[in-house]
N, C-alpha and C. Protein backbone atom coordinates (compact mmCIF):
# COMPACT_ATOMS: atom_id res chain seq x y z
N UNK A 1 50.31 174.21 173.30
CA UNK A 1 50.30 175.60 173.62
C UNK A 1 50.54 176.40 172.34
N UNK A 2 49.54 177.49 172.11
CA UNK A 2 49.57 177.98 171.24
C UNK A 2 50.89 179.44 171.48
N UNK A 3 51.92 180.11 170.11
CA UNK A 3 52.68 181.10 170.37
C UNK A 3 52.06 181.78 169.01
N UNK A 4 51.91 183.06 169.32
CA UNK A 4 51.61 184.42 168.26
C UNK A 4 52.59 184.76 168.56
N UNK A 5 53.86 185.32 167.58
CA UNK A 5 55.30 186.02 168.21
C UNK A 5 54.71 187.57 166.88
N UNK A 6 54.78 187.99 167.36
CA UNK A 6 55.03 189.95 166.09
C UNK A 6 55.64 190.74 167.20
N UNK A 7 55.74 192.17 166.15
CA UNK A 7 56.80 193.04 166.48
C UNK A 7 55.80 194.13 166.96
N UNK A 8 56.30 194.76 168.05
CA UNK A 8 55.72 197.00 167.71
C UNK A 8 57.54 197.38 167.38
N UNK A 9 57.19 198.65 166.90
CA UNK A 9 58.17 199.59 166.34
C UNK A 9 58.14 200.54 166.98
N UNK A 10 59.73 200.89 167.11
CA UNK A 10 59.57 202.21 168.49
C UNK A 10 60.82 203.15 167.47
N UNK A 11 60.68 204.31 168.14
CA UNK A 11 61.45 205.36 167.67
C UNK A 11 62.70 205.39 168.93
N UNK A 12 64.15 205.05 168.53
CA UNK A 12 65.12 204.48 169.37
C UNK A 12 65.70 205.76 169.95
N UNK A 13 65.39 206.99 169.84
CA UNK A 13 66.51 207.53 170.60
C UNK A 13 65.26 209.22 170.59
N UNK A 14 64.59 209.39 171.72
CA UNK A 14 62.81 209.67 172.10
C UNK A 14 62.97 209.84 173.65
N UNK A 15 62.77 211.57 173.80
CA UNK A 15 62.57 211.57 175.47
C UNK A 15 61.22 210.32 176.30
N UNK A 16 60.82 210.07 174.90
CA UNK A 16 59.88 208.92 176.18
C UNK A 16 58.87 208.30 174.83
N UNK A 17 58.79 206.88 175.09
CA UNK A 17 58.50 205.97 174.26
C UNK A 17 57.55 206.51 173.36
N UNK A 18 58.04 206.12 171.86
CA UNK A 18 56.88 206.35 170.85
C UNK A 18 56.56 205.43 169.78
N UNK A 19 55.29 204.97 170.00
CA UNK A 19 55.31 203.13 169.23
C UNK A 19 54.48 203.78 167.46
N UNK A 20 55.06 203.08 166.52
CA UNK A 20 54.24 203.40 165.09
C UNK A 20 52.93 202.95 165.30
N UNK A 21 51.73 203.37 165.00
CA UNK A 21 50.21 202.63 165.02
C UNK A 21 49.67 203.20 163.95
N UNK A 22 50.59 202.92 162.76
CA UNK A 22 50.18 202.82 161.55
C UNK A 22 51.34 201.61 160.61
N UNK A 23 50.58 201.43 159.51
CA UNK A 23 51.08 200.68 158.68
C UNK A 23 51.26 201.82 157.39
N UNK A 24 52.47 202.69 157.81
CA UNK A 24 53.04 203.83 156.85
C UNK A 24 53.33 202.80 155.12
N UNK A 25 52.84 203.20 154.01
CA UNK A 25 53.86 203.41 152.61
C UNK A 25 53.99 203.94 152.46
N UNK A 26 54.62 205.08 153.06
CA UNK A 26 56.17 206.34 152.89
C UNK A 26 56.22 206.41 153.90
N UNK A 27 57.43 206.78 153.99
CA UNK A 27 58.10 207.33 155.76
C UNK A 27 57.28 208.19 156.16
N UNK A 28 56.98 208.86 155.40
CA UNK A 28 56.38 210.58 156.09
C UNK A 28 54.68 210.46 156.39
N UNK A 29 54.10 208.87 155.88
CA UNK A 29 52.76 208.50 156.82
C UNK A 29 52.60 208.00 157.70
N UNK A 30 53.58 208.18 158.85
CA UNK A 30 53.72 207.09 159.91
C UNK A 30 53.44 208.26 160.83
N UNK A 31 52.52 207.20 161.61
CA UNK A 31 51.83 208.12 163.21
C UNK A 31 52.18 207.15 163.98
N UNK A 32 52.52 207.68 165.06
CA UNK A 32 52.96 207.71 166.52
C UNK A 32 51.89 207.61 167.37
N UNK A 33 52.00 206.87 168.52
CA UNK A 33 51.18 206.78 170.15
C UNK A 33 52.30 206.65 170.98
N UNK A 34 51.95 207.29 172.07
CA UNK A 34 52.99 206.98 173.51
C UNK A 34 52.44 205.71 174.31
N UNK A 35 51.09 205.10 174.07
CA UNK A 35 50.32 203.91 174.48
C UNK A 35 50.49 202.95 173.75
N UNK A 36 51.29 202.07 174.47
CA UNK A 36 51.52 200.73 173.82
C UNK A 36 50.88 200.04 172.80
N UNK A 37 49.13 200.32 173.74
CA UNK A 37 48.04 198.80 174.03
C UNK A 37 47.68 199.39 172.59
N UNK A 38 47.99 201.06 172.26
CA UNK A 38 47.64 201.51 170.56
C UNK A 38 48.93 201.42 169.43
N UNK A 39 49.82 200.27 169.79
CA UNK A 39 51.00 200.07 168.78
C UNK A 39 50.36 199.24 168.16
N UNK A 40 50.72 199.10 166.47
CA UNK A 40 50.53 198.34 165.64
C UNK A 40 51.21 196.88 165.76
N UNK A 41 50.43 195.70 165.59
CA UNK A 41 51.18 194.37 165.79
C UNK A 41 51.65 194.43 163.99
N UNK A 42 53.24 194.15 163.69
CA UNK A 42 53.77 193.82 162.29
C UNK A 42 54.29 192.45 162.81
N UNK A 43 54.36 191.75 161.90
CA UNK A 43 54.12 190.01 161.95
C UNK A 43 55.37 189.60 160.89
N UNK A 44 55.64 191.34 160.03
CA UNK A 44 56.92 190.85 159.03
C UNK A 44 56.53 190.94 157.98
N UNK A 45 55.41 190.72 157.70
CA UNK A 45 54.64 190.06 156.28
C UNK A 45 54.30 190.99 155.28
N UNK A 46 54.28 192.28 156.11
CA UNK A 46 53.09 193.74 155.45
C UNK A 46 54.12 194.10 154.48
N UNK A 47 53.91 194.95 153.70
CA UNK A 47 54.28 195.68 152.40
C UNK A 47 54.50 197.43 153.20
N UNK A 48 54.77 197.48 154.61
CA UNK A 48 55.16 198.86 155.24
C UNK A 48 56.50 199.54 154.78
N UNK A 49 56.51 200.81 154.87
CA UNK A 49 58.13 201.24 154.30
C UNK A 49 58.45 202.46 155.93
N UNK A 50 59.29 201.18 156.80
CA UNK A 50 59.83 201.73 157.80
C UNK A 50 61.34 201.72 157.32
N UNK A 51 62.06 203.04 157.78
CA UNK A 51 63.66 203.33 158.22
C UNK A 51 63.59 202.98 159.52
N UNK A 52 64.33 201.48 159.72
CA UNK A 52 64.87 201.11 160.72
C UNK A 52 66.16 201.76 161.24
N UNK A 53 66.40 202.38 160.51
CA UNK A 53 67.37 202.73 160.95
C UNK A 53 67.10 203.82 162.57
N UNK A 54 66.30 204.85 162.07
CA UNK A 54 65.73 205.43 163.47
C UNK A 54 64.79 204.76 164.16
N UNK A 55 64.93 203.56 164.16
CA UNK A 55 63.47 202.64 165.00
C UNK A 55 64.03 201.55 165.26
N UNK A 56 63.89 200.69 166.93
CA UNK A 56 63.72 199.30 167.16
C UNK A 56 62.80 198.67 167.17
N UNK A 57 62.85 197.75 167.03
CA UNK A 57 61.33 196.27 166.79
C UNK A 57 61.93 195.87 168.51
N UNK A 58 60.68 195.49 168.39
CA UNK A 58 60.09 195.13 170.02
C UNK A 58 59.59 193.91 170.16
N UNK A 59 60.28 192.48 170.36
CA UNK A 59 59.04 191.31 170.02
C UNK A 59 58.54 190.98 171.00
N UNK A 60 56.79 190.58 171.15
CA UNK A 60 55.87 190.44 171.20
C UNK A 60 55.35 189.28 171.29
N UNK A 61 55.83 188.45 172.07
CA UNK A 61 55.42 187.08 172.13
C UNK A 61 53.74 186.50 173.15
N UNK A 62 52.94 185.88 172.48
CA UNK A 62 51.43 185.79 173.18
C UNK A 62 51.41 184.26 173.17
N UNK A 63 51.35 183.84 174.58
CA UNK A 63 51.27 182.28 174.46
C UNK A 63 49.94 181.85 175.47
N UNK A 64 49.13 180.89 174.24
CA UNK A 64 47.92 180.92 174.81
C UNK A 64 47.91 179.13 175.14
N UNK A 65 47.46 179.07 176.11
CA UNK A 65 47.46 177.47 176.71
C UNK A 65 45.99 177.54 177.02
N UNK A 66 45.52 176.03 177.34
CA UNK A 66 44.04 175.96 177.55
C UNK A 66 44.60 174.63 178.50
N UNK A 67 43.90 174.77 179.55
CA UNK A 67 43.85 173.53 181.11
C UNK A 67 42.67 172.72 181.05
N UNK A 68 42.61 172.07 181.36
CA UNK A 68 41.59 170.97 181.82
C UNK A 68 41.97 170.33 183.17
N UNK A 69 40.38 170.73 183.98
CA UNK A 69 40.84 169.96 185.39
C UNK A 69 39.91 169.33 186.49
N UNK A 70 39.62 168.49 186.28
CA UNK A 70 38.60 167.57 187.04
C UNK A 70 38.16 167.80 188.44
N UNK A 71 36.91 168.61 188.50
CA UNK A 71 36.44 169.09 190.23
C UNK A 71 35.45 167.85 190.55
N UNK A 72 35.61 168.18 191.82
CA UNK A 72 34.39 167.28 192.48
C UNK A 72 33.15 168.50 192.68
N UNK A 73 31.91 167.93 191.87
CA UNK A 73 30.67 168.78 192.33
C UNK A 73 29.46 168.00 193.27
N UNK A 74 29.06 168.96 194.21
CA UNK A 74 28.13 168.51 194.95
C UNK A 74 26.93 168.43 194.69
């Protein structure tokens, strides 16, 4: 079974959820979505310049399995 684990970034203290869907280098280039499915996946790795301090990480775990299963065909 395959696991993809990354993060979205949320703004912690927000009348109502706001995820980063950018990969900001300065604080002051970072854009916002209230839609999840448009949060940026960070993996850790990027060269981004977030203040965590006003933001939680959110992890993101994707676990992909593949089945195999023997039918009877007519």
């Amino acid at each position: 079974m395959k696991e993809i684990v990354t993060y979205l970034i949320k703004i912690k203290d927000s009348p109502f959820d706001l995820y980063l869907s950018n990969k900001p280098m300065a604080p002051e280039d970072a854009n916002y979505t209230r839609n999840r499915t448009r949060a940026r996946d960070f993996n850790g790795l990027e060269d981004a310049s977030i203040d965590m301090t006003n933001h939680i990480a959110i992890k993101k775990t994707v676990t992909e399995s593949t089945e195999y299963e023997e039918i009877e065909y007519d």
